[in-house]
PDB file of N, CA and C in Angstrom:
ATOM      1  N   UNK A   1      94.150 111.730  65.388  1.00  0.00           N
ATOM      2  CA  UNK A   1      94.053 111.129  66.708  1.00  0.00           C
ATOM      3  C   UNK A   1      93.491 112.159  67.692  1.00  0.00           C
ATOM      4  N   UNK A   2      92.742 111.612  68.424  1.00  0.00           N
ATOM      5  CA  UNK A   2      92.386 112.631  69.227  1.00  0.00           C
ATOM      6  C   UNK A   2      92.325 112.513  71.193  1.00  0.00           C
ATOM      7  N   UNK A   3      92.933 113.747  71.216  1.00  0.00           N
ATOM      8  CA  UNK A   3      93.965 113.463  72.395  1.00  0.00           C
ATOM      9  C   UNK A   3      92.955 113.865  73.518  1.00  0.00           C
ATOM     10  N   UNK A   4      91.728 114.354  73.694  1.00  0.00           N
ATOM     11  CA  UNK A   4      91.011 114.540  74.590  1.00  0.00           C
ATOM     12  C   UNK A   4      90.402 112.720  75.358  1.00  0.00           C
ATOM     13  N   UNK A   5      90.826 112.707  76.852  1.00  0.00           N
ATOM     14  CA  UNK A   5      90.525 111.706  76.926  1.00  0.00           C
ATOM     15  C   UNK A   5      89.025 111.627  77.301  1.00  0.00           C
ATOM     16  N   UNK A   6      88.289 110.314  77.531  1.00  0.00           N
ATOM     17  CA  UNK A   6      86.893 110.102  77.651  1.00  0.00           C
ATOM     18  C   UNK A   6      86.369 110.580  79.087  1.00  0.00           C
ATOM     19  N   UNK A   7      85.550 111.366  79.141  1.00  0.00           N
ATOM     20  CA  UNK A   7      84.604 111.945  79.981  1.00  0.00           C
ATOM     21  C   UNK A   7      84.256 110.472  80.813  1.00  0.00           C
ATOM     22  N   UNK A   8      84.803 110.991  82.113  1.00  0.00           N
ATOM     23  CA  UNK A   8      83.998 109.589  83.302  1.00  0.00           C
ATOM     24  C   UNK A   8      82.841 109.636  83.928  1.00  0.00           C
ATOM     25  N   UNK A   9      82.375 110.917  83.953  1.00  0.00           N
ATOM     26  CA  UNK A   9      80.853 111.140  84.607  1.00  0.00           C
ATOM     27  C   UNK A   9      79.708 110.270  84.114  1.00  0.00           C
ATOM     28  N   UNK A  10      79.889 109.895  82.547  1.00  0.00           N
ATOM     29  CA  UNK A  10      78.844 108.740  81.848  1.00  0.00           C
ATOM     30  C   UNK A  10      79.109 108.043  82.789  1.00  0.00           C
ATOM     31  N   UNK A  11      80.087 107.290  82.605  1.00  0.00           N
ATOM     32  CA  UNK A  11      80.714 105.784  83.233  1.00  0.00           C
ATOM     33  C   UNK A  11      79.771 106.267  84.723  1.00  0.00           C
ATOM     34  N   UNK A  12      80.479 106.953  85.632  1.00  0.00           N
ATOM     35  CA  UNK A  12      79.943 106.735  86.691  1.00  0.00           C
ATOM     36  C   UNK A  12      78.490 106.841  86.826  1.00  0.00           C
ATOM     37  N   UNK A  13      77.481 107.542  86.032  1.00  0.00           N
ATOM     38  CA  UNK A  13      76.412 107.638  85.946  1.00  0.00           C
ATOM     39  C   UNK A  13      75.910 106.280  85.896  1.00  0.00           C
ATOM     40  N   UNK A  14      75.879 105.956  84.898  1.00  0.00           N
ATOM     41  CA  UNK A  14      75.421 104.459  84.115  1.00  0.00           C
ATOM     42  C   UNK A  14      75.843 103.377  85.497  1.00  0.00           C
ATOM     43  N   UNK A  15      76.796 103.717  86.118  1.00  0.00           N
ATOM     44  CA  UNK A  15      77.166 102.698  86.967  1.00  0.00           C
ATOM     45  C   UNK A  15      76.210 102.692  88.402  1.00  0.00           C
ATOM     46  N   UNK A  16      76.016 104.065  88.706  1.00  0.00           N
ATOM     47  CA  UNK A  16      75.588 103.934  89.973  1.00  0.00           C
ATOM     48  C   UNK A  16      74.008 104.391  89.676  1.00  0.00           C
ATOM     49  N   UNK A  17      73.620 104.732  88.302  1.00  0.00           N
ATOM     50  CA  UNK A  17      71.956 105.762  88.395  1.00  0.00           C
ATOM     51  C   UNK A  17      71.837 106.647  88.635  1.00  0.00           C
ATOM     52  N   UNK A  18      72.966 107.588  89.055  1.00  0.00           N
ATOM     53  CA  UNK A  18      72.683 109.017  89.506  1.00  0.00           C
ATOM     54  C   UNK A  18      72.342 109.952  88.419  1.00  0.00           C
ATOM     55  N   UNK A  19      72.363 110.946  88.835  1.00  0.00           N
ATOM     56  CA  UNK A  19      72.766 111.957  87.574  1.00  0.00           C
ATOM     57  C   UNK A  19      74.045 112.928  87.542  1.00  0.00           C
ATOM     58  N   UNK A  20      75.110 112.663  86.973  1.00  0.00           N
ATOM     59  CA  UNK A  20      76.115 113.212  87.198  1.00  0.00           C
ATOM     60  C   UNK A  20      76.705 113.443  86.062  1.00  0.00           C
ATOM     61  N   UNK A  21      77.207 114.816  85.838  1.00  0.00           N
ATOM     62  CA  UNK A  21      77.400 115.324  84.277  1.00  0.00           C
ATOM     63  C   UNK A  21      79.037 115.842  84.583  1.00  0.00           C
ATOM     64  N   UNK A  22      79.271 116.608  83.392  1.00  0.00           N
ATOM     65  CA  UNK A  22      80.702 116.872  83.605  1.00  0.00           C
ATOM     66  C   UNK A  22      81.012 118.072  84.221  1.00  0.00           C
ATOM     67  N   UNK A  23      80.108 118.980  84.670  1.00  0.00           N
ATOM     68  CA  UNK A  23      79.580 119.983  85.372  1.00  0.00           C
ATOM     69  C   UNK A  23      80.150 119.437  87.261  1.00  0.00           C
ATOM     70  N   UNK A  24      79.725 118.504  87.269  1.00  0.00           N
ATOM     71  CA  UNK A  24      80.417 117.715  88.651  1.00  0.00           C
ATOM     72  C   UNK A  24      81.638 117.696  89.135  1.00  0.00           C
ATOM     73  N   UNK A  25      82.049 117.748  90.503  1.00  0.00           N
ATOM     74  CA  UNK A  25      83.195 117.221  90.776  1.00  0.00           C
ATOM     75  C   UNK A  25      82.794 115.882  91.315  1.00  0.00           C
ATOM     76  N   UNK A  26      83.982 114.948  90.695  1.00  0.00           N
ATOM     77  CA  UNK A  26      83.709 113.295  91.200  1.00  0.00           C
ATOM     78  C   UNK A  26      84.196 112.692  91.578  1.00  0.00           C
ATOM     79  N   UNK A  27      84.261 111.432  92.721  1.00  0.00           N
ATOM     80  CA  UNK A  27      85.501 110.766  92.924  1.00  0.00           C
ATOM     81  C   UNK A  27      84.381 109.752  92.668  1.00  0.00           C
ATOM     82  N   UNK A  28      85.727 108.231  93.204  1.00  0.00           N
ATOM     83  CA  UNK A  28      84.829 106.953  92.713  1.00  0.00           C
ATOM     84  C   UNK A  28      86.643 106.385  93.500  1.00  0.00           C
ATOM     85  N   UNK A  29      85.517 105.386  94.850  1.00  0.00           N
ATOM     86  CA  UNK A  29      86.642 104.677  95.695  1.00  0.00           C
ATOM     87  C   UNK A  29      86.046 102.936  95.305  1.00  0.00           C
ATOM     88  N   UNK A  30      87.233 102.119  95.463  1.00  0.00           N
ATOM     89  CA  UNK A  30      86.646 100.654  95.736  1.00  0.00           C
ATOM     90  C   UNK A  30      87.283 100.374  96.836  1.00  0.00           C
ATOM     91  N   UNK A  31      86.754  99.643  97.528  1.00  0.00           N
ATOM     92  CA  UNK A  31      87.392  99.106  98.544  1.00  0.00           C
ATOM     93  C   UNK A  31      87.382  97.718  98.425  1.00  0.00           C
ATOM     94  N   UNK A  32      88.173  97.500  99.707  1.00  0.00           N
ATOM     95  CA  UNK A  32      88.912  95.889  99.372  1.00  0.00           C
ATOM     96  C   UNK A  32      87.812  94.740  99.416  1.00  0.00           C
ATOM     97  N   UNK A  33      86.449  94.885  99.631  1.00  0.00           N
ATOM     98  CA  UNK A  33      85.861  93.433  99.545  1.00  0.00           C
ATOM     99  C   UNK A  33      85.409  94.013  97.535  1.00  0.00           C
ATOM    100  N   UNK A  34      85.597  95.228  97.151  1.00  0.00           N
ATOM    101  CA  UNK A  34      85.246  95.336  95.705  1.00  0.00           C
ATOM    102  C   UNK A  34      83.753  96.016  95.896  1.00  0.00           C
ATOM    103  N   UNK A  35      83.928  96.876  97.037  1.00  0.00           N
ATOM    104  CA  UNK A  35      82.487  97.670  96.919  1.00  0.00           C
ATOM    105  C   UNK A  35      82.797  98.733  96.759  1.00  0.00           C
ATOM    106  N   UNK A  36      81.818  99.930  95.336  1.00  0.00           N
ATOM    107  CA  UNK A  36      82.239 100.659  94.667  1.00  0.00           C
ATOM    108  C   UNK A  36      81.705 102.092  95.427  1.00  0.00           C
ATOM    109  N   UNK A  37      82.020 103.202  95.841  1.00  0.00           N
ATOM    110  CA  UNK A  37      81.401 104.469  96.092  1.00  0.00           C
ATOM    111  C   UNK A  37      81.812 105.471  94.961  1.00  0.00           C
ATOM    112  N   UNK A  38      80.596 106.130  95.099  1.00  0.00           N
ATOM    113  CA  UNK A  38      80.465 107.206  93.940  1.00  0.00           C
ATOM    114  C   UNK A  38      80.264 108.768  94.682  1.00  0.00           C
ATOM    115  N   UNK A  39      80.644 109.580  94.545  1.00  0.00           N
ATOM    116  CA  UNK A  39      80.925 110.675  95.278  1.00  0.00           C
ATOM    117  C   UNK A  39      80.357 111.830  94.240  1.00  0.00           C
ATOM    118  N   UNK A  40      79.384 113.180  94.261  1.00  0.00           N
ATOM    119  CA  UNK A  40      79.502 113.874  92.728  1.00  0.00           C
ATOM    120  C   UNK A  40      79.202 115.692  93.879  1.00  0.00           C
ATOM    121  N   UNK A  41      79.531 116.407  93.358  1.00  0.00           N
ATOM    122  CA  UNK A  41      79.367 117.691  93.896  1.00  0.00           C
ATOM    123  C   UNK A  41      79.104 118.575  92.970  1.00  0.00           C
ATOM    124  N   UNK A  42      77.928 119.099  92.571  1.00  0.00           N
ATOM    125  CA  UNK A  42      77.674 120.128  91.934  1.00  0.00           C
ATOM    126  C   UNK A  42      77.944 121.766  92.371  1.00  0.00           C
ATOM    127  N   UNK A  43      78.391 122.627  91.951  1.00  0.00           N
ATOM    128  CA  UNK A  43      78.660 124.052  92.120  1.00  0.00           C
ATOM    129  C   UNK A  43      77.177 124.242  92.767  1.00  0.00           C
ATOM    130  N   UNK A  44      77.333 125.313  93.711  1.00  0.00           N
ATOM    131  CA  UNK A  44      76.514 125.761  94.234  1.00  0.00           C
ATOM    132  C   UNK A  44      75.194 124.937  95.279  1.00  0.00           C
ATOM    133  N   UNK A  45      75.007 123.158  95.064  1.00  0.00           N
ATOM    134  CA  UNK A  45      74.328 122.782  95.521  1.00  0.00           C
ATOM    135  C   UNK A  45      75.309 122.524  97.217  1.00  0.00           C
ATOM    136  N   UNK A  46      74.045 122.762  97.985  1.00  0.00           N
ATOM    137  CA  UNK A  46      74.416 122.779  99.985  1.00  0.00           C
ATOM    138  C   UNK A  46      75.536 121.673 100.071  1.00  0.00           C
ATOM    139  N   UNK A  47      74.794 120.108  99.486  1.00  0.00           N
ATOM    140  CA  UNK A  47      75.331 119.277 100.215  1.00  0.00           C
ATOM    141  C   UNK A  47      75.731 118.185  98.647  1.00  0.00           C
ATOM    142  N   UNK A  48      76.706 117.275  99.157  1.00  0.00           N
ATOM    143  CA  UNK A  48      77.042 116.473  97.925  1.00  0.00           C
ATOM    144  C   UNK A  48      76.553 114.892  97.808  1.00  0.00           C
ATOM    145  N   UNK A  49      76.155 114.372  96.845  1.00  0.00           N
ATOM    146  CA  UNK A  49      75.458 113.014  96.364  1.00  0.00           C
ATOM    147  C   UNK A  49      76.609 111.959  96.555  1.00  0.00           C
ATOM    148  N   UNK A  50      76.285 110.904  97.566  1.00  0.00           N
ATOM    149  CA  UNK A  50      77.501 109.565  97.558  1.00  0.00           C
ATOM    150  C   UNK A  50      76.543 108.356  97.317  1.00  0.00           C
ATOM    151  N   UNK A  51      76.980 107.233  96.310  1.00  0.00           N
ATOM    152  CA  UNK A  51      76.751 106.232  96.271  1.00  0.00           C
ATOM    153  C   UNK A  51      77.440 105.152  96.674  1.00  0.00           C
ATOM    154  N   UNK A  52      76.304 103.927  97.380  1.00  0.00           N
ATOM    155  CA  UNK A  52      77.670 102.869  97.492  1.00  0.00           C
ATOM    156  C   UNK A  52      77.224 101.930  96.899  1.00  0.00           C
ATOM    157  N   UNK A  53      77.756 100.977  96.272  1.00  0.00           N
ATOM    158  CA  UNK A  53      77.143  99.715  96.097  1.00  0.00           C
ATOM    159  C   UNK A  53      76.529  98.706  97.048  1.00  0.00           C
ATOM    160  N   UNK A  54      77.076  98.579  97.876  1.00  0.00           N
ATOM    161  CA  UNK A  54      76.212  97.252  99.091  1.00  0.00           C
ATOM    162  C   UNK A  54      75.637  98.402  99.547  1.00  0.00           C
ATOM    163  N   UNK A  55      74.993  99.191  99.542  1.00  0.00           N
ATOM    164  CA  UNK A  55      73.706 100.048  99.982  1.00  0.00           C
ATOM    165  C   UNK A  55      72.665 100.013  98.462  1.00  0.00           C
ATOM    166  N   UNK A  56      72.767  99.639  97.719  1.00  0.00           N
ATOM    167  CA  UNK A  56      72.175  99.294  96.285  1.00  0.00           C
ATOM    168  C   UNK A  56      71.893 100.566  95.380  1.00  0.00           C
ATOM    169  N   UNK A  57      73.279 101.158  95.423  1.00  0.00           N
ATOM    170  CA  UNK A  57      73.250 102.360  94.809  1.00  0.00           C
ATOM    171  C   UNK A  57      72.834 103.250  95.370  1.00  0.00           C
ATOM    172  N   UNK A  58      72.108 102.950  96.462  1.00  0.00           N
ATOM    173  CA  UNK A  58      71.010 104.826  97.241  1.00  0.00           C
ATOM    174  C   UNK A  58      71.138 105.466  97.280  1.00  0.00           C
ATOM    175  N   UNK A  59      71.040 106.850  96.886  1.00  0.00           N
ATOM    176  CA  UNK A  59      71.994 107.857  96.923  1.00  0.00           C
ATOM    177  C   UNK A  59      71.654 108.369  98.492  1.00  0.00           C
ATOM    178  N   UNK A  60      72.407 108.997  98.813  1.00  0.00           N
ATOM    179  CA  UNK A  60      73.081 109.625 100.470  1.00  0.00           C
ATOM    180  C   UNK A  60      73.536 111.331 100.519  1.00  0.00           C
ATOM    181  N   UNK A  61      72.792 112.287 100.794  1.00  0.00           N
ATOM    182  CA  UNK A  61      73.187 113.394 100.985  1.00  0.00           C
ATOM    183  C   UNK A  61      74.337 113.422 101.746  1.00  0.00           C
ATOM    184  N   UNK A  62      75.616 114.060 101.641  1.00  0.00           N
ATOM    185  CA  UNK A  62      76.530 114.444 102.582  1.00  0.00           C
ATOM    186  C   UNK A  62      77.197 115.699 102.559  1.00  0.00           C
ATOM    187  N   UNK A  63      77.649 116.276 103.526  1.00  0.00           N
ATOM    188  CA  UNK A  63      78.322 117.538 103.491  1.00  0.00           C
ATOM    189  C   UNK A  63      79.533 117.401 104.360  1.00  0.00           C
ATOM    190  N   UNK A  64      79.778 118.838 104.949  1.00  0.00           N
ATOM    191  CA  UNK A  64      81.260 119.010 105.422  1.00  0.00           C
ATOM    192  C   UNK A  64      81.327 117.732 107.243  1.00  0.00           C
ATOM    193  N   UNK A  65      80.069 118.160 107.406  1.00  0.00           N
ATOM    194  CA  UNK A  65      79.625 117.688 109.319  1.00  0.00           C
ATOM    195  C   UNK A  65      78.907 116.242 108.706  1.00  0.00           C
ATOM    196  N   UNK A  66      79.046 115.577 107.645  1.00  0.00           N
ATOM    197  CA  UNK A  66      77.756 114.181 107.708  1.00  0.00           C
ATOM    198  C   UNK A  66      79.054 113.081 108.125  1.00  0.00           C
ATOM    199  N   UNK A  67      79.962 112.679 108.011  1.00  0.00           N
ATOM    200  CA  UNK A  67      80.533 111.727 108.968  1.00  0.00           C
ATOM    201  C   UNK A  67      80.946 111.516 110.272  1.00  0.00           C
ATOM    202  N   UNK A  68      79.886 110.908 110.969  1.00  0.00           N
ATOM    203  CA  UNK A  68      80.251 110.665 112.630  1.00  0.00           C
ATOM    204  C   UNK A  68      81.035 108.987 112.843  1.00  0.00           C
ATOM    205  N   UNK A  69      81.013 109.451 113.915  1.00  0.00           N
ATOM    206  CA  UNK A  69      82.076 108.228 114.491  1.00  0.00           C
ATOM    207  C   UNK A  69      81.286 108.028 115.922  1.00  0.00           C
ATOM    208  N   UNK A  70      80.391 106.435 115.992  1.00  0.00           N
ATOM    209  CA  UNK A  70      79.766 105.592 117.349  1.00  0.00           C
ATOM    210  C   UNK A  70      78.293 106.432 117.492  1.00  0.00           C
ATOM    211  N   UNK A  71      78.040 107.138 116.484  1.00  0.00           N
ATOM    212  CA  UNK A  71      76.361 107.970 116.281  1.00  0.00           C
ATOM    213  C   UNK A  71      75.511 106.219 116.474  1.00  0.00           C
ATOM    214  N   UNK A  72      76.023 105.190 115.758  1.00  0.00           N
ATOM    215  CA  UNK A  72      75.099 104.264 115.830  1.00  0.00           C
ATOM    216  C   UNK A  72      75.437 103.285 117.030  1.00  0.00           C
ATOM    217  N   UNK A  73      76.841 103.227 116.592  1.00  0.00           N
ATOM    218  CA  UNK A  73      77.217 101.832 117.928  1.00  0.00           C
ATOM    219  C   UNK A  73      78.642 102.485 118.071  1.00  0.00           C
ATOM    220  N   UNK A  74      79.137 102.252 119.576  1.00  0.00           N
ATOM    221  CA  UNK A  74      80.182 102.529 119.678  1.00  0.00           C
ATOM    222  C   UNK A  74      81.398 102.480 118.656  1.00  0.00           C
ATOM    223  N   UNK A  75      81.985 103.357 118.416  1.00  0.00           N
ATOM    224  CA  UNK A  75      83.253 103.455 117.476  1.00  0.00           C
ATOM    225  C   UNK A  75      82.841 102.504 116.067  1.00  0.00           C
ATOM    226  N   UNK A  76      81.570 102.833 115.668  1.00  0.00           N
ATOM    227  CA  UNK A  76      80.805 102.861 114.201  1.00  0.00           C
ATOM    228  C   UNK A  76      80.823 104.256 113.447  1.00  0.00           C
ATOM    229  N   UNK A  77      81.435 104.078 112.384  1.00  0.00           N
ATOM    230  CA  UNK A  77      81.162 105.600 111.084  1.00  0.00           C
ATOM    231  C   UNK A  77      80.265 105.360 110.443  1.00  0.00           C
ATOM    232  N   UNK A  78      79.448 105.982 110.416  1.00  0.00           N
ATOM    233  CA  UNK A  78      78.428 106.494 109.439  1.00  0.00           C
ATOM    234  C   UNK A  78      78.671 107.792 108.705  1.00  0.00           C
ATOM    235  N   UNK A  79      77.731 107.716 107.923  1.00  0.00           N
ATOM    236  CA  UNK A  79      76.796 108.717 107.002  1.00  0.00           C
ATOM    237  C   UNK A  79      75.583 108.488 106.569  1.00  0.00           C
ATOM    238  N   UNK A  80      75.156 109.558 107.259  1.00  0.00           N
ATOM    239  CA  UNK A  80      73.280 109.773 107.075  1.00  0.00           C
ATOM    240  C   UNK A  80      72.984 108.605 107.330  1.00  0.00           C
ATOM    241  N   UNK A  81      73.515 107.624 108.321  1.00  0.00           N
ATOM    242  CA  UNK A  81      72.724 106.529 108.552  1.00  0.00           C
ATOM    243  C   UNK A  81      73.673 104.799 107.795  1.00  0.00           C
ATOM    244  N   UNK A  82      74.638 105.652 106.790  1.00  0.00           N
ATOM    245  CA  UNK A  82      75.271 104.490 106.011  1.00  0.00           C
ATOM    246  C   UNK A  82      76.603 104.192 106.449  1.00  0.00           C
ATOM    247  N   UNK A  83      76.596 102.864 106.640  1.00  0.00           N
ATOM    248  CA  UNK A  83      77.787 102.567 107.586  1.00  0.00           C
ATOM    249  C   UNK A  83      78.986 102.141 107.227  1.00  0.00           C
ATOM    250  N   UNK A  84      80.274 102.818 107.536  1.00  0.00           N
ATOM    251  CA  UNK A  84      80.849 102.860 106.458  1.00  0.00           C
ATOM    252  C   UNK A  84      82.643 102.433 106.960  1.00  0.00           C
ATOM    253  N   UNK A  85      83.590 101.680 106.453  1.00  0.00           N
ATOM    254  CA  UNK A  85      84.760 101.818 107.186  1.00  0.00           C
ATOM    255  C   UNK A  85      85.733 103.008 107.079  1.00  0.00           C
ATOM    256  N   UNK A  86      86.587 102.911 108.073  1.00  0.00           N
ATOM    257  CA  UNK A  86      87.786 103.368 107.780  1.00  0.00           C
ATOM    258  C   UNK A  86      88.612 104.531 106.720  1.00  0.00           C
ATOM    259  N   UNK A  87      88.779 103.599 106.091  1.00  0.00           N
ATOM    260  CA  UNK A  87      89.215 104.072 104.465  1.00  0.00           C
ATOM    261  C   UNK A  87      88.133 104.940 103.458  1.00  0.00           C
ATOM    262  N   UNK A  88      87.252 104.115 103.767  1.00  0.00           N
ATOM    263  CA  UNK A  88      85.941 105.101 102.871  1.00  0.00           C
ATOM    264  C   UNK A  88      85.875 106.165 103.606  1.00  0.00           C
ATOM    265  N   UNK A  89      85.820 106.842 104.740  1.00  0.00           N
ATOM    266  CA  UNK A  89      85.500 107.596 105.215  1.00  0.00           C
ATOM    267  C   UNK A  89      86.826 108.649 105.320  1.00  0.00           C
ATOM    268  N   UNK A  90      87.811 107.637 105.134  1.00  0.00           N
ATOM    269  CA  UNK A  90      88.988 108.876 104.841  1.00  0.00           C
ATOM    270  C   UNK A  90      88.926 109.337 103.375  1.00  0.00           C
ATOM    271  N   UNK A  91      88.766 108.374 102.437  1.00  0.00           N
ATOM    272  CA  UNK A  91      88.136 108.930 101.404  1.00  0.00           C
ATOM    273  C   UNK A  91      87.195 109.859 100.925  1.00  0.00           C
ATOM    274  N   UNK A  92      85.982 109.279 102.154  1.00  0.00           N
ATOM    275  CA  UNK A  92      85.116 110.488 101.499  1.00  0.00           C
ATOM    276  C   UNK A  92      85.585 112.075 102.230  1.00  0.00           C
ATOM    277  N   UNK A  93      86.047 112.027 102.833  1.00  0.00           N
ATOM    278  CA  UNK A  93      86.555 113.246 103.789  1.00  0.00           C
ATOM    279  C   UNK A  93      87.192 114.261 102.791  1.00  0.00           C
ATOM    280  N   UNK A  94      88.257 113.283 101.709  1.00  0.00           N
ATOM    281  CA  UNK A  94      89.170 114.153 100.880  1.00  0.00           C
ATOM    282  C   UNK A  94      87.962 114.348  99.786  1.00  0.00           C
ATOM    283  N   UNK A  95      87.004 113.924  99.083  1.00  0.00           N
ATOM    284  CA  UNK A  95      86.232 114.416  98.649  1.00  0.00           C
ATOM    285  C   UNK A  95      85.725 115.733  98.840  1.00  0.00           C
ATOM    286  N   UNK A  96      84.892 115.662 100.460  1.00  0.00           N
ATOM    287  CA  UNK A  96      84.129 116.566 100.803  1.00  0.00           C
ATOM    288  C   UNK A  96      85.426 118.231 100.739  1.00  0.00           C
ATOM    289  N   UNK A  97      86.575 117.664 101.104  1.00  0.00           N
ATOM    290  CA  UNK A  97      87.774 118.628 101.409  1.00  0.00           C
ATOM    291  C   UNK A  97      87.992 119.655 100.128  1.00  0.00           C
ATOM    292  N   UNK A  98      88.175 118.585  98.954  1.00  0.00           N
ATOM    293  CA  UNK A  98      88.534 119.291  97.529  1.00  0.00           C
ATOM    294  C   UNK A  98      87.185 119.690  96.654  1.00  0.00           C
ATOM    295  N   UNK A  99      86.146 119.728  97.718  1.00  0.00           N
ATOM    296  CA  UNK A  99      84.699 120.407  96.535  1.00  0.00           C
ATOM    297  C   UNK A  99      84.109 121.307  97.645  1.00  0.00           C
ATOM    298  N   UNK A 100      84.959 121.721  98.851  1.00  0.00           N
ATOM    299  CA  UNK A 100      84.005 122.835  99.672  1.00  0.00           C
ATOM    300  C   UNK A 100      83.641 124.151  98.900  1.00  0.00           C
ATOM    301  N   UNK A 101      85.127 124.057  98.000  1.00  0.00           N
ATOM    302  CA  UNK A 101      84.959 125.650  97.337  1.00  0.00           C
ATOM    303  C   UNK A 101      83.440 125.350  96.593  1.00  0.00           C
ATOM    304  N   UNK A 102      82.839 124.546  96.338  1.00  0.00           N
ATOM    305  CA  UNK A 102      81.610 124.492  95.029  1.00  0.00           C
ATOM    306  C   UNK A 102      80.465 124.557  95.944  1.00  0.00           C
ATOM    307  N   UNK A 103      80.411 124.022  97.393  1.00  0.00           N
ATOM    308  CA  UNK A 103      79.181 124.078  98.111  1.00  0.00           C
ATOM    309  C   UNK A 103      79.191 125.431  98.801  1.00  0.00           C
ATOM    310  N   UNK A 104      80.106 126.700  98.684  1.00  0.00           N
ATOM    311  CA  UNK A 104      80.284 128.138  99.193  1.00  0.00           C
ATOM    312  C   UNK A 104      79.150 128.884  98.180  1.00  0.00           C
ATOM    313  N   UNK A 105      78.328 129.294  98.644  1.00  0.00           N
ATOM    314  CA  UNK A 105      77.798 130.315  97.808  1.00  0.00           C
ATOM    315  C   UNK A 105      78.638 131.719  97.373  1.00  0.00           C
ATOM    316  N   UNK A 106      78.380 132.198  96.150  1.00  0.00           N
ATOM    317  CA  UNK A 106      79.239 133.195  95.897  1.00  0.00           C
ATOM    318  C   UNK A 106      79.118 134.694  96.640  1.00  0.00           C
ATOM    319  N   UNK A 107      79.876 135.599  97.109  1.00  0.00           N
ATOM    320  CA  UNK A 107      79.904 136.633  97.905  1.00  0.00           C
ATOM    321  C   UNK A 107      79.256 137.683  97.047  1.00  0.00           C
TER     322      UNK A 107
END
């Protein structure tokens, strides 16, 4: 039997088109109408790759400063332009939070 469980970076790959290996840090939120975000952070790259589904997969540069609040319309969140609620954005926040160490270049 073998106790290593299955690598999710395929899954999320295949799901959203990105390229995301096990080399990544990843999250993956749904929210309540069942729209999927894909989150991936590679070591050393500036900024990190988010997908959403009702944006049709696009991928979206984001970093530590990419979520504003009324940049588009009053008391509207975005990222890079993608508009986003509440919850996702507290979500992606803890993302961006637990992969700063990988976007630090080394001393």
């Amino acid at each position: 039997m073998n106790d290593i469980p299955p690598a999710i970076e395929p899954t999320l790959a295949r799901l959203c088109g990105g390229a995301i290996t096990e080399k990544d840090y990843v999250g993956y939120f749904m929210n309540e109408h069942g729209e999927e975000l894909i989150f991936a952070q590679r070591r050393g790259d500036k900024t990190a790759r988010l997908w959403h589904s009702d944006a049709d997969w696009e991928m979206f540069r984001v970093g530590d400063h990419s979520i504003r609040v009324g940049e588009v319309m009053d008391g509207m969140i975005t990222v890079d332009g993608l508009i986003i609620n509440r919850q996702e954005a507290t979500w992606l926040s803890s993302c961006l939070a637990a992969s700063r160490h990988l976007r630090q270049r080394p001393s």
